[in-house]
Structures are given as structure tokens and as C-alpha cells.
PDB file of N, CA and C in Angstrom:
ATOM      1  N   UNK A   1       0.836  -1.186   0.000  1.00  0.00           N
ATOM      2  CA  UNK A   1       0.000   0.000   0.000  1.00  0.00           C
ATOM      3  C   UNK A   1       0.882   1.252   0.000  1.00  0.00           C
ATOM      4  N   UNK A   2       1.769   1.473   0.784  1.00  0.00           N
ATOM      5  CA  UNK A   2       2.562   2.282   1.019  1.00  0.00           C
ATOM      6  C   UNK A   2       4.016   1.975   0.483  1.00  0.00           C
ATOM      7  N   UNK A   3       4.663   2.743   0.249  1.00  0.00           N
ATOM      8  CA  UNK A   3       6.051   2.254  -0.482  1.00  0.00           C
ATOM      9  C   UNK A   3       7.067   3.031   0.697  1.00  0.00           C
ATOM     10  N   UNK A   4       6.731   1.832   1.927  1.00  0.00           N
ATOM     11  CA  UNK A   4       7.876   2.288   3.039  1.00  0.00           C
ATOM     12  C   UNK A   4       8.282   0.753   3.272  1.00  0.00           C
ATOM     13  N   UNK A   5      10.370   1.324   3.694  1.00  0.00           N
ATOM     14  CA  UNK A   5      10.879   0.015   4.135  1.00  0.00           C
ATOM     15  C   UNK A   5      10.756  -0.404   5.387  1.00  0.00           C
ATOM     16  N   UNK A   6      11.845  -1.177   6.069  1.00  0.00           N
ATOM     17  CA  UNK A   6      12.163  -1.595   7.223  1.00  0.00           C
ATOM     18  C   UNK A   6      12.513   0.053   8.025  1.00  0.00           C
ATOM     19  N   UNK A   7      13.766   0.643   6.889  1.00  0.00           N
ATOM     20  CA  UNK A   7      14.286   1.500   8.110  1.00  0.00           C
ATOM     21  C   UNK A   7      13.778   2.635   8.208  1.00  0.00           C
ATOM     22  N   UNK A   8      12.498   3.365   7.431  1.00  0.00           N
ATOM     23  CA  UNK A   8      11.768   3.721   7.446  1.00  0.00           C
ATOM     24  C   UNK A   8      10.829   3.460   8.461  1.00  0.00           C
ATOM     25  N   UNK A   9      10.017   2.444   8.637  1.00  0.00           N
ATOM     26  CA  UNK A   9       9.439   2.266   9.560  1.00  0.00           C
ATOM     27  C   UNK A   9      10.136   2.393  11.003  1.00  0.00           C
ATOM     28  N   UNK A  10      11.385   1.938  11.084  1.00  0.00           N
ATOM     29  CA  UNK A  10      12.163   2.083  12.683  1.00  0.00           C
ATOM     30  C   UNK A  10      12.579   3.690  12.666  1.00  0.00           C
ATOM     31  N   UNK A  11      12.459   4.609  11.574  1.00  0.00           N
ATOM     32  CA  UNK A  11      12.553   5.990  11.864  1.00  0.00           C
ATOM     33  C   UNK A  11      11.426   6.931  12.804  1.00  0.00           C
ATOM     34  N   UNK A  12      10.250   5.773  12.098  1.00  0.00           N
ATOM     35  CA  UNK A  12       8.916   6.485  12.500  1.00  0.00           C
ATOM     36  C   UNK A  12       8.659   6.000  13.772  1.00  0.00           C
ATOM     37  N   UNK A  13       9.131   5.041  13.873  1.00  0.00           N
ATOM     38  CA  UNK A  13       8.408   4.495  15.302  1.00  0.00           C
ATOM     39  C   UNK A  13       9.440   5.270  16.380  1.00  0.00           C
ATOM     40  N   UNK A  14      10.796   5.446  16.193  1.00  0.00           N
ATOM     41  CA  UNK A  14      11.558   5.809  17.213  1.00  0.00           C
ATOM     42  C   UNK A  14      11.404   7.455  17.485  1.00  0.00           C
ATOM     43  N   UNK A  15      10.617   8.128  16.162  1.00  0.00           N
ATOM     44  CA  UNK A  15      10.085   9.082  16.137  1.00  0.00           C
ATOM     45  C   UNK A  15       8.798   9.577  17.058  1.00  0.00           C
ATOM     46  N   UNK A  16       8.043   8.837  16.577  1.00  0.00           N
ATOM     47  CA  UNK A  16       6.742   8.782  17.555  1.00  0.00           C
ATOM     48  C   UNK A  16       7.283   8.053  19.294  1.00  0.00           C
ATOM     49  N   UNK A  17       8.093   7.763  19.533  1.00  0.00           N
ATOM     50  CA  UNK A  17       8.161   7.146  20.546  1.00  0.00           C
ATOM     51  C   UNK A  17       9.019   8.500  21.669  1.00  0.00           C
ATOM     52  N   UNK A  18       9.750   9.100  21.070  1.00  0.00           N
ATOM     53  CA  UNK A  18      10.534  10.627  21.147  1.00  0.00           C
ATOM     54  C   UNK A  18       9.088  11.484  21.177  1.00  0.00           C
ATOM     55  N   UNK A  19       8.180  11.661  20.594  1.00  0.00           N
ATOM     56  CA  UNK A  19       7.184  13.020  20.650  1.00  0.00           C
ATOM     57  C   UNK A  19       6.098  12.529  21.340  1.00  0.00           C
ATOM     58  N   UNK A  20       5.938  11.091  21.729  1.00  0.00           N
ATOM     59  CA  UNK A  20       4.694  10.892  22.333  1.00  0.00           C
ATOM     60  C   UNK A  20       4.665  10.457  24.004  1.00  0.00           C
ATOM     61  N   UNK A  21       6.171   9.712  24.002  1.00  0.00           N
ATOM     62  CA  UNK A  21       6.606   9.203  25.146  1.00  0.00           C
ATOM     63  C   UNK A  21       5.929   7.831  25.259  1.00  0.00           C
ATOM     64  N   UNK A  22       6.452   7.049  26.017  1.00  0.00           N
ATOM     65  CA  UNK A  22       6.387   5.814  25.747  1.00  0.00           C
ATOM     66  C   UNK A  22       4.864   5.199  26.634  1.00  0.00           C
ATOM     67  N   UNK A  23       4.230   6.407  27.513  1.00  0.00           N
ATOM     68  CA  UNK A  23       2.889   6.385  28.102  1.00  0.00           C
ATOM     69  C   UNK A  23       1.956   6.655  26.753  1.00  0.00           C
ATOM     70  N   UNK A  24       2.238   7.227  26.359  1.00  0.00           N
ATOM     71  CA  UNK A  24       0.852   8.045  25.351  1.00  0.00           C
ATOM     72  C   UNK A  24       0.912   6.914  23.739  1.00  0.00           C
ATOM     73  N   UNK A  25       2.050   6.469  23.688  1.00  0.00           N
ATOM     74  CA  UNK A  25       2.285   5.787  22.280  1.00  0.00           C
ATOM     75  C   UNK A  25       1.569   4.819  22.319  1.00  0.00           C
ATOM     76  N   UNK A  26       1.229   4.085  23.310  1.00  0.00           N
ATOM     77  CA  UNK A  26       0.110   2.680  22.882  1.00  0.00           C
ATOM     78  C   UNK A  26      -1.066   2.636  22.464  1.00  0.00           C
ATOM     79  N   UNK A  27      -1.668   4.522  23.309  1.00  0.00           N
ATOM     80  CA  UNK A  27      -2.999   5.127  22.929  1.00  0.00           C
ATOM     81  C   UNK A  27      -3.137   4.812  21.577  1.00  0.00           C
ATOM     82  N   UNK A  28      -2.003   6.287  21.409  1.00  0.00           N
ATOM     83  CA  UNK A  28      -1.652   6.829  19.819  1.00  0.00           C
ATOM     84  C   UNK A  28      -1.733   5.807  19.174  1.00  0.00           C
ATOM     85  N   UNK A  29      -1.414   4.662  19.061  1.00  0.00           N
ATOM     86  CA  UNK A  29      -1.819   3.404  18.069  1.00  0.00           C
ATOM     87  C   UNK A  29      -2.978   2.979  17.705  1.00  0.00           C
ATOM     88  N   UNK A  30      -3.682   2.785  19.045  1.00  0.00           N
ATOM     89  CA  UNK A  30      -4.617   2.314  19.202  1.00  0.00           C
ATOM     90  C   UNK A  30      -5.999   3.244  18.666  1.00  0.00           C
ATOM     91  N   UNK A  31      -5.816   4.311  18.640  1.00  0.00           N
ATOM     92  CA  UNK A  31      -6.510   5.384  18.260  1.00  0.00           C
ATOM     93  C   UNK A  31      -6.034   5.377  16.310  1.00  0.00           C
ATOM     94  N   UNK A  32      -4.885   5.335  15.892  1.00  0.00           N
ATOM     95  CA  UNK A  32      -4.708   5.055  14.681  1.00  0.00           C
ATOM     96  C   UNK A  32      -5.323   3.950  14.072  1.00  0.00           C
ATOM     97  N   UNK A  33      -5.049   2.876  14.520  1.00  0.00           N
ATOM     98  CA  UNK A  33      -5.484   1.278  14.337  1.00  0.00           C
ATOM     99  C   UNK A  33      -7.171   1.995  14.667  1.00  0.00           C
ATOM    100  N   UNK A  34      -8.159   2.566  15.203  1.00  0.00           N
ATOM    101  CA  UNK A  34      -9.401   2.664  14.993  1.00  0.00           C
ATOM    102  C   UNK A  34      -9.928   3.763  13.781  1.00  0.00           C
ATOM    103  N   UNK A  35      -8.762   4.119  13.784  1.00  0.00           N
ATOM    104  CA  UNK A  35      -9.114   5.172  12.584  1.00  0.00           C
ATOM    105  C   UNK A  35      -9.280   4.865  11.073  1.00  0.00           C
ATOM    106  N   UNK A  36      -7.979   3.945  11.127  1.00  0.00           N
ATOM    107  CA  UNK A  36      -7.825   2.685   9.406  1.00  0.00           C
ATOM    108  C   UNK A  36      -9.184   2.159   9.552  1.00  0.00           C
ATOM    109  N   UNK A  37      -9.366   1.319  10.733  1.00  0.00           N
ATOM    110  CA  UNK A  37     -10.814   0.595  10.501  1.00  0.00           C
ATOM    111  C   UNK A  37     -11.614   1.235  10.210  1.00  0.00           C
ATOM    112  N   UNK A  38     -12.210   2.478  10.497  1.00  0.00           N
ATOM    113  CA  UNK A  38     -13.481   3.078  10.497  1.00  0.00           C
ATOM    114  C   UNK A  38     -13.724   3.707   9.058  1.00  0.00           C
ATOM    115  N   UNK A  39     -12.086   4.216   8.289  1.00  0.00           N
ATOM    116  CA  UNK A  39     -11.753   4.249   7.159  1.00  0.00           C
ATOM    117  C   UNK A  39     -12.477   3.266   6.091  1.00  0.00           C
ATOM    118  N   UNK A  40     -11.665   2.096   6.540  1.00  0.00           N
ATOM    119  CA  UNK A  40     -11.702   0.786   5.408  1.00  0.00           C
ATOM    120  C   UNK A  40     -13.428   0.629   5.321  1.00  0.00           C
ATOM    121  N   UNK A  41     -14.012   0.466   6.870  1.00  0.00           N
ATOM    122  CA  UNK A  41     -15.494  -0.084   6.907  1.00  0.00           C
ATOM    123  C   UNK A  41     -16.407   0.896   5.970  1.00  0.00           C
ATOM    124  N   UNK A  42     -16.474   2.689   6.139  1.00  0.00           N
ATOM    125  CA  UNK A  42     -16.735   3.465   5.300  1.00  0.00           C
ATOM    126  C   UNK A  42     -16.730   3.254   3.713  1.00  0.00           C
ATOM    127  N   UNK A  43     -15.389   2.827   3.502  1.00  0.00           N
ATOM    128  CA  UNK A  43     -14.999   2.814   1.841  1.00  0.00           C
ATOM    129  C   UNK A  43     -15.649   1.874   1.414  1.00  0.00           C
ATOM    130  N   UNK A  44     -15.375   0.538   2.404  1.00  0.00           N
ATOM    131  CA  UNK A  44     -16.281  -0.868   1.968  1.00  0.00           C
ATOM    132  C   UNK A  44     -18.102  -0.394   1.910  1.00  0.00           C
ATOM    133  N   UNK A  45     -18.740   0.360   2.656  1.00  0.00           N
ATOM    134  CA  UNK A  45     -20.023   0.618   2.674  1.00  0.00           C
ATOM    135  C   UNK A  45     -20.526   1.252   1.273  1.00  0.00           C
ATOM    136  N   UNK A  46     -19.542   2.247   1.127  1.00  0.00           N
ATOM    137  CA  UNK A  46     -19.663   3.275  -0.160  1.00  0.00           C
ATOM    138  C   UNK A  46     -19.803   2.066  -1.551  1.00  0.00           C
ATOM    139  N   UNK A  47     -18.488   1.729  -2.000  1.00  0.00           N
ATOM    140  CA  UNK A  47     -18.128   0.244  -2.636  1.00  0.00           C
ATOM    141  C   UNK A  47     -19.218  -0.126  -3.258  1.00  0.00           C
ATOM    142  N   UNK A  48     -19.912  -0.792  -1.761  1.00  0.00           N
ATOM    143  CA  UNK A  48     -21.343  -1.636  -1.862  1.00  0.00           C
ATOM    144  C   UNK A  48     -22.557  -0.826  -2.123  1.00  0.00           C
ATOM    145  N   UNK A  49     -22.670   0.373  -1.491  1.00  0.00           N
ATOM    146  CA  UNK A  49     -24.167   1.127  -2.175  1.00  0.00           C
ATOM    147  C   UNK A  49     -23.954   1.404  -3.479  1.00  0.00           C
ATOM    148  N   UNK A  50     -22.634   1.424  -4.291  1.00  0.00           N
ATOM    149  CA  UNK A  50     -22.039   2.386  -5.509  1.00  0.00           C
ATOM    150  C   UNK A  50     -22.259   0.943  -6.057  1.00  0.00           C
ATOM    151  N   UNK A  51     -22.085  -0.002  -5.982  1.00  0.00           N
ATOM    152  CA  UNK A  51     -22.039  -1.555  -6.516  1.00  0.00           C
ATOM    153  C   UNK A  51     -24.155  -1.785  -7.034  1.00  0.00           C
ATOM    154  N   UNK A  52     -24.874  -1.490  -5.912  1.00  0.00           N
ATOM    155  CA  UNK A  52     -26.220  -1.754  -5.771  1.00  0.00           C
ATOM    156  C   UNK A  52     -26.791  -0.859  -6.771  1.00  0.00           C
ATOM    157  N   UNK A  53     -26.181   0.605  -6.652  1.00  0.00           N
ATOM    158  CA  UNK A  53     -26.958   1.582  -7.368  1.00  0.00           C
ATOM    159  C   UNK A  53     -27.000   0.750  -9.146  1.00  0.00           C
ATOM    160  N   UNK A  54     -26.093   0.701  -9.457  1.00  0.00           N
ATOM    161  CA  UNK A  54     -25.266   0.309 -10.649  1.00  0.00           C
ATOM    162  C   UNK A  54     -26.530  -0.669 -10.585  1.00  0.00           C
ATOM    163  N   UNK A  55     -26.287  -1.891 -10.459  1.00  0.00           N
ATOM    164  CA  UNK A  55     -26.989  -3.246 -10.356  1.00  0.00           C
ATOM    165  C   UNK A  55     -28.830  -2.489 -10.898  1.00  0.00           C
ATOM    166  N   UNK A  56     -28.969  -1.847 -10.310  1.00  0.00           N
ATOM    167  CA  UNK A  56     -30.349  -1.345 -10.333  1.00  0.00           C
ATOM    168  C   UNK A  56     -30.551  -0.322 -11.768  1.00  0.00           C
ATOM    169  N   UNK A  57     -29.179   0.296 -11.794  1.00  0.00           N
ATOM    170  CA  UNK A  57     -29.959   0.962 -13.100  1.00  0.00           C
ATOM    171  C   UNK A  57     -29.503  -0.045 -14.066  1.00  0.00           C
ATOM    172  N   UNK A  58     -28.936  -0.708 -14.285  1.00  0.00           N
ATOM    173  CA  UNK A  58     -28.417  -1.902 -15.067  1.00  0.00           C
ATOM    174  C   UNK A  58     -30.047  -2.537 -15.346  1.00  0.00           C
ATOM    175  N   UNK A  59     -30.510  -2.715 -14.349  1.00  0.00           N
ATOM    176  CA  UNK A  59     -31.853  -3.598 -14.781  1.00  0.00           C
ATOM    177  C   UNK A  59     -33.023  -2.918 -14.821  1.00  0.00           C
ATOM    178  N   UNK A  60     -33.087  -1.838 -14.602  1.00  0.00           N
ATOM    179  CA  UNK A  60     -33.606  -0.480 -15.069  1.00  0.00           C
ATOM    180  C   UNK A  60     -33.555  -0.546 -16.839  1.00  0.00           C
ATOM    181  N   UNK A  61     -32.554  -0.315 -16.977  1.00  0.00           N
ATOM    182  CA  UNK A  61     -32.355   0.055 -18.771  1.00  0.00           C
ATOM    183  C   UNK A  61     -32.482  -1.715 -19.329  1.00  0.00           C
ATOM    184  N   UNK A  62     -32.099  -2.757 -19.050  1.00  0.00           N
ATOM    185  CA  UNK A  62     -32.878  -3.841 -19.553  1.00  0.00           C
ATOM    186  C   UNK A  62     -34.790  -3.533 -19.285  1.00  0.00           C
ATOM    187  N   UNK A  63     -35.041  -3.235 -18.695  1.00  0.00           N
ATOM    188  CA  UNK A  63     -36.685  -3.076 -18.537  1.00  0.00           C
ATOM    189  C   UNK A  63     -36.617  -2.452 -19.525  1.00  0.00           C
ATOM    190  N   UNK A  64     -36.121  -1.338 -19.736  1.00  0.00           N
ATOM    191  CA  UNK A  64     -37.050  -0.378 -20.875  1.00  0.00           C
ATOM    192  C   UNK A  64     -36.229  -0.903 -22.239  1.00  0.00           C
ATOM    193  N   UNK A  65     -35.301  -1.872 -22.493  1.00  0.00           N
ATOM    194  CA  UNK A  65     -35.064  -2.226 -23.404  1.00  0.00           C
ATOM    195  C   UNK A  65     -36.065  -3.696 -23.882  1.00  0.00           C
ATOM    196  N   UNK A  66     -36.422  -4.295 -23.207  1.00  0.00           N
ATOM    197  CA  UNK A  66     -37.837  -5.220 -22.836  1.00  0.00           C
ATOM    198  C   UNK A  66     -39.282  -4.613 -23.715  1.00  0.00           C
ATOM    199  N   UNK A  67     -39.376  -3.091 -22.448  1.00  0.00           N
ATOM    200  CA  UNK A  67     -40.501  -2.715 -23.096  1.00  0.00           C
ATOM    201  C   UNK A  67     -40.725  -2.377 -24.317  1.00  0.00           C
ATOM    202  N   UNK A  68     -39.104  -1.645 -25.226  1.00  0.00           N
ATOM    203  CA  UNK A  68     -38.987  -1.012 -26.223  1.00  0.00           C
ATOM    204  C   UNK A  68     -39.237  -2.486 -27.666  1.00  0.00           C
ATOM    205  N   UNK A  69     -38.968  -3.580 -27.440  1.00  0.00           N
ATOM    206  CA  UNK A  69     -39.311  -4.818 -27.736  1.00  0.00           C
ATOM    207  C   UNK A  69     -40.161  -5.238 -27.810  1.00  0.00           C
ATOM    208  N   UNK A  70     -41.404  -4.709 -27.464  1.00  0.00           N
ATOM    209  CA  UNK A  70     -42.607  -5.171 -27.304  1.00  0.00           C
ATOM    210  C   UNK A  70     -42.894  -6.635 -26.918  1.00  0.00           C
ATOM    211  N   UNK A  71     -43.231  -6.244 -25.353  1.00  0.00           N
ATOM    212  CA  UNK A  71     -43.334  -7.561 -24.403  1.00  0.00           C
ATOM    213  C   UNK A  71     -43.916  -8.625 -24.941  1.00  0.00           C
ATOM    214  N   UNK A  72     -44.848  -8.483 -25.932  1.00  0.00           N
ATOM    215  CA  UNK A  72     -45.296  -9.666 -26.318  1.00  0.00           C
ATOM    216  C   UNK A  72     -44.493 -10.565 -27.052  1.00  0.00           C
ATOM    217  N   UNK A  73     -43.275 -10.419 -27.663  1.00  0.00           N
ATOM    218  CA  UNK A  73     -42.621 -11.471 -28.303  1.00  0.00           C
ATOM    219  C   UNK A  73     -41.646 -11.491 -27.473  1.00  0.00           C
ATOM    220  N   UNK A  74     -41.735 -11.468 -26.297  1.00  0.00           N
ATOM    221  CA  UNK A  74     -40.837 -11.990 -25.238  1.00  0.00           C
ATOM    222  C   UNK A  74     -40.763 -13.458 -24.880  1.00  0.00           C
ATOM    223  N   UNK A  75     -39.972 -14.365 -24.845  1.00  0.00           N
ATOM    224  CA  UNK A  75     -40.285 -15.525 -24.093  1.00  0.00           C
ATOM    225  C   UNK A  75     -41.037 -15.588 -22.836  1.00  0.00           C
ATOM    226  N   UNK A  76     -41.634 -16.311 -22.329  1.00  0.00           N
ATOM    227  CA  UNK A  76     -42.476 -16.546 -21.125  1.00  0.00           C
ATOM    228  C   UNK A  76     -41.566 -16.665 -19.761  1.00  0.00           C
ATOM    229  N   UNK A  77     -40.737 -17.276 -19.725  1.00  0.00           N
ATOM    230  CA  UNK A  77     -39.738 -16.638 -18.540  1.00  0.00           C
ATOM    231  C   UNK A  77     -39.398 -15.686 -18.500  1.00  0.00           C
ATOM    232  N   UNK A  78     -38.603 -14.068 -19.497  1.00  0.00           N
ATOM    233  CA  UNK A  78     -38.834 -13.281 -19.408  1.00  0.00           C
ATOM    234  C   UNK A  78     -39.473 -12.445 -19.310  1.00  0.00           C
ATOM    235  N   UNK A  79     -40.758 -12.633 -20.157  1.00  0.00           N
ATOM    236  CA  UNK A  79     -41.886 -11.640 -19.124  1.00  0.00           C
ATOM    237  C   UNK A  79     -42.181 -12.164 -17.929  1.00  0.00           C
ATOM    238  N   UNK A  80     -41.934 -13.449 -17.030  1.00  0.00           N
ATOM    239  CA  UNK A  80     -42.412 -13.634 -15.893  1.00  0.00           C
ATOM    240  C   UNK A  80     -41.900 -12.113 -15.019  1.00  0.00           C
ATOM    241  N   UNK A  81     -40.036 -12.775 -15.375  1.00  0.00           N
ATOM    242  CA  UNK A  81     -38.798 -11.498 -14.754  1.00  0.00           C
ATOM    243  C   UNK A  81     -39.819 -10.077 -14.916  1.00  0.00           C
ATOM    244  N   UNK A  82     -40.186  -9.456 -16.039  1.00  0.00           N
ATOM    245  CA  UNK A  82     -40.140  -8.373 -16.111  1.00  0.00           C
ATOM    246  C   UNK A  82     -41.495  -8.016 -15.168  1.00  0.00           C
ATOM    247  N   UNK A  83     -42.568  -9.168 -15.206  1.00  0.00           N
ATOM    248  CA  UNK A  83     -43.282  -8.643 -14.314  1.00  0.00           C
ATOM    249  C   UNK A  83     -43.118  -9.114 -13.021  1.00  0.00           C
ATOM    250  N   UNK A  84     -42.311  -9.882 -12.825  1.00  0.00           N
ATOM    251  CA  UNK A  84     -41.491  -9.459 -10.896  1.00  0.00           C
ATOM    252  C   UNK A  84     -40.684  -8.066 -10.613  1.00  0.00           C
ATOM    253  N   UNK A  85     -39.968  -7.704 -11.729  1.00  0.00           N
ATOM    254  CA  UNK A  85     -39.169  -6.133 -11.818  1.00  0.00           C
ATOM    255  C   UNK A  85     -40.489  -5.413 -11.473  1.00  0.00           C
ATOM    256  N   UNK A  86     -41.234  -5.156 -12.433  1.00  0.00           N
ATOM    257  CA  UNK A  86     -42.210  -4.306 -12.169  1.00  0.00           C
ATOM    258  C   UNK A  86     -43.132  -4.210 -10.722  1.00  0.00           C
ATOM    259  N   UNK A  87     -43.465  -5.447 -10.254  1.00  0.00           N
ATOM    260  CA  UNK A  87     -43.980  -5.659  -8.752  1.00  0.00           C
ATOM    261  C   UNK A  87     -42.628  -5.081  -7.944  1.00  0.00           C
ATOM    262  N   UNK A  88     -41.640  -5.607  -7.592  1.00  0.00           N
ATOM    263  CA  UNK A  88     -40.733  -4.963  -7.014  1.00  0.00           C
ATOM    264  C   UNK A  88     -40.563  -3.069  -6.822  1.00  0.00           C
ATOM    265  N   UNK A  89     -40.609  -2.622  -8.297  1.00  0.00           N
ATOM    266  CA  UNK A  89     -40.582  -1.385  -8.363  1.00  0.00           C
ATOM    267  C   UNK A  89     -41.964  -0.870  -7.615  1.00  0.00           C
ATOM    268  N   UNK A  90     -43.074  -1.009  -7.740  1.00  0.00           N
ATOM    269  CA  UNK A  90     -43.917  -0.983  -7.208  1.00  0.00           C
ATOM    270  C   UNK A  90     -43.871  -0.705  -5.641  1.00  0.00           C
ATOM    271  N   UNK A  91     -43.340  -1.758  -4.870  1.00  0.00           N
ATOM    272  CA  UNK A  91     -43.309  -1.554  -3.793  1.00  0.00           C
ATOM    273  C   UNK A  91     -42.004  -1.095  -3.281  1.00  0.00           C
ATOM    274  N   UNK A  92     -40.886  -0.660  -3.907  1.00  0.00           N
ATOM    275  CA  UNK A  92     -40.461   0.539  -3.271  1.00  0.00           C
ATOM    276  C   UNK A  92     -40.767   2.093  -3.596  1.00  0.00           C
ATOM    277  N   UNK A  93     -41.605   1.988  -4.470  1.00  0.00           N
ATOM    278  CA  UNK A  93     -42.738   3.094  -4.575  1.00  0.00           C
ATOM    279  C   UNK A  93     -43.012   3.587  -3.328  1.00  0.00           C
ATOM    280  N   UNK A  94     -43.867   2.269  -2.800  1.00  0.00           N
ATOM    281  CA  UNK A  94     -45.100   2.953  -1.455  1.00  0.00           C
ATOM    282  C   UNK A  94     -44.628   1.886  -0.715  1.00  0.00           C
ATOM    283  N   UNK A  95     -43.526   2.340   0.259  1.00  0.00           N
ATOM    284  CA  UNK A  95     -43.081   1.201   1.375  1.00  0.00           C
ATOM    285  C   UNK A  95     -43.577   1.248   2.225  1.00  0.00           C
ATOM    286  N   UNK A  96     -44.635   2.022   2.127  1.00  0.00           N
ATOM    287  CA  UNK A  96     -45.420   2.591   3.347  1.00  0.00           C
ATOM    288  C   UNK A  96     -46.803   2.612   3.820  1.00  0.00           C
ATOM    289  N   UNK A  97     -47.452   2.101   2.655  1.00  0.00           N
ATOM    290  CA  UNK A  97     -48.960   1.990   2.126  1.00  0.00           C
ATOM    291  C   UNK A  97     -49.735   0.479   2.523  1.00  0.00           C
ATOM    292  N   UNK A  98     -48.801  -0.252   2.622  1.00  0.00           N
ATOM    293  CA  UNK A  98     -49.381  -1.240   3.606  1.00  0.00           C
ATOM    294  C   UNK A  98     -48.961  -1.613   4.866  1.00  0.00           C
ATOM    295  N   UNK A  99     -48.572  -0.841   5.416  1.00  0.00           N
ATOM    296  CA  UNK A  99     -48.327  -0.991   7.199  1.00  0.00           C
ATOM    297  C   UNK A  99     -49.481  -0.653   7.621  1.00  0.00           C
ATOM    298  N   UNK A 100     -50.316  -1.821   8.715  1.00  0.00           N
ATOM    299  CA  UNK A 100     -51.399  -1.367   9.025  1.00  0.00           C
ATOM    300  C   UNK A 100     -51.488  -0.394  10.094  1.00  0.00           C
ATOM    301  N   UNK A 101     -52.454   0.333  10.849  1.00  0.00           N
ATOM    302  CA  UNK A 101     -52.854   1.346  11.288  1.00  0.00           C
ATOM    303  C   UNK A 101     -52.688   0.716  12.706  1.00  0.00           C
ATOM    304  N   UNK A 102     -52.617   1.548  13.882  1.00  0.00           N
ATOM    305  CA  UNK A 102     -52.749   1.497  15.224  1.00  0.00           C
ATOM    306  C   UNK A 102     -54.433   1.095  15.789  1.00  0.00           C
ATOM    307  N   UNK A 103     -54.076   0.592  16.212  1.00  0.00           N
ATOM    308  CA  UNK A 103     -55.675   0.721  16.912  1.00  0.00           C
ATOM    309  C   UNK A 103     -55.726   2.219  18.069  1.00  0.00           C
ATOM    310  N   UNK A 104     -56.649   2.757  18.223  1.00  0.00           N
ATOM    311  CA  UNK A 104     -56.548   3.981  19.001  1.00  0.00           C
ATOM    312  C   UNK A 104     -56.577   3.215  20.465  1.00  0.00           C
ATOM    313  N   UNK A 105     -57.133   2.096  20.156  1.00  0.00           N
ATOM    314  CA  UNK A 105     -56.536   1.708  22.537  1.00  0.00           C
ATOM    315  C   UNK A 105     -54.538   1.414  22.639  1.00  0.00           C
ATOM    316  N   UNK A 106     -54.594   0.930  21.689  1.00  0.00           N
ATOM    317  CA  UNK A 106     -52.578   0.620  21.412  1.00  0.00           C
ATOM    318  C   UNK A 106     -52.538   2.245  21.508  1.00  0.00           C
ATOM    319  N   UNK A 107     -52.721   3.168  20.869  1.00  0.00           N
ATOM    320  CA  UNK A 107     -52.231   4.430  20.921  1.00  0.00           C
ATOM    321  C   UNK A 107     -52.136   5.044  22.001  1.00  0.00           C
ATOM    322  N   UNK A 108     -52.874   4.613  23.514  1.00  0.00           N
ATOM    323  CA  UNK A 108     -53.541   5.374  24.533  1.00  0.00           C
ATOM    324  C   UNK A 108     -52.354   5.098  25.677  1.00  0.00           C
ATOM    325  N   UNK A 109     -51.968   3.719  25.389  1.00  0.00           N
ATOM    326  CA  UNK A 109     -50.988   3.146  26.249  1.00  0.00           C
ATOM    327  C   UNK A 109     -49.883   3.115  26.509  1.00  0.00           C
TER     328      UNK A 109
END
């Protein structure tokens, strides 16, 4: 990742060990070492929503290349797909439209 050697690294450490003192340096690591992680886990999250988005308009533009085809000379497994795409789209439409209602005595309590 980095293009550091051996004596490089024993510069830095004997460095940090001189400005931090040998109480505060285990922190100082340990606080670094949480920082890479929280880094890496971030980048990996991004990655994966940037991976999903993609995936979705990907099958986005097959739909309307489907529709532009006129569904009817589609094979029958593919229009099954296209009308599961379409139910799917549907309900992240209205994720909200079938959660049922409170009863007003649940509400009181």
C-alpha cells in the first residue's frame, strides 16, 4: 500500500516514541489502528451502495429495453422477470402503504 521500508518504519516508530513518550504511544496506536478501521469499513459501505446503485440501473435500462421490444414477443420466462421487476418497483414506490394502522386503545398506552 505504502512504499515504506524496514528503516523507514524504525525511523517512524523511534520518532513517535521521542514526541509521544512511551505512556501516550500505545494510545496513539490504538486510536490510529481505529481510525484505518473506520476508514476501510466506510470505503467498503460506499463500494457496496455504488455496486447496488449500478446493479439497479443496469436492470432499469434492460426493462425499458424489454418494453422497447414489445413484451409480447418476449419468451415466457422473461416476461415472468419483467413482471417481478415491475412488482418490485412498485413496492419501493409505497413502502409505506401497507403498514397497518394502530388501533386507538394501542395508541392510549
Amino acid at each position: 500500500m505504502f512504499d515504506i521500508g524496514f528503516w523507514e518504519l524504525i525511523v517512524i516508530a523511534v520518532m513517535g516514541l521521542i514526541v509521544l513518550g512511551p505512556e501516550r504511544l500505545p494510545g496513539a496506536l490504538r486510536a490510529l489502528q481505529r481510525t484505518v478501521h473506520n476508514v476501510r469499513q466506510f470505503s467498503s459501505n460506499v463500494q457496496n451502495e455504488l455496486k447496488h446503485e449500478l446493479r439497479v440501473k443496469e436492470l432499469h435500462e434492460h426493462l425499458q429495453k424489454a418494453e422497447q421490444l414489445d413484451m409480447d414477443k418476449l419468451p415466457p420466462e422473461l416476461q415472468r422477470s419483467v413482471a417481478e421487476l415491475k412488482a418490485a418497483a412498485q413496492q419501493v414506490q409505497r413502502p409505506y402503504a401497507s403498514k397497518p394502522e394502530k388501533n386507538d386503545k394501542d395508541s392510549h398506552e
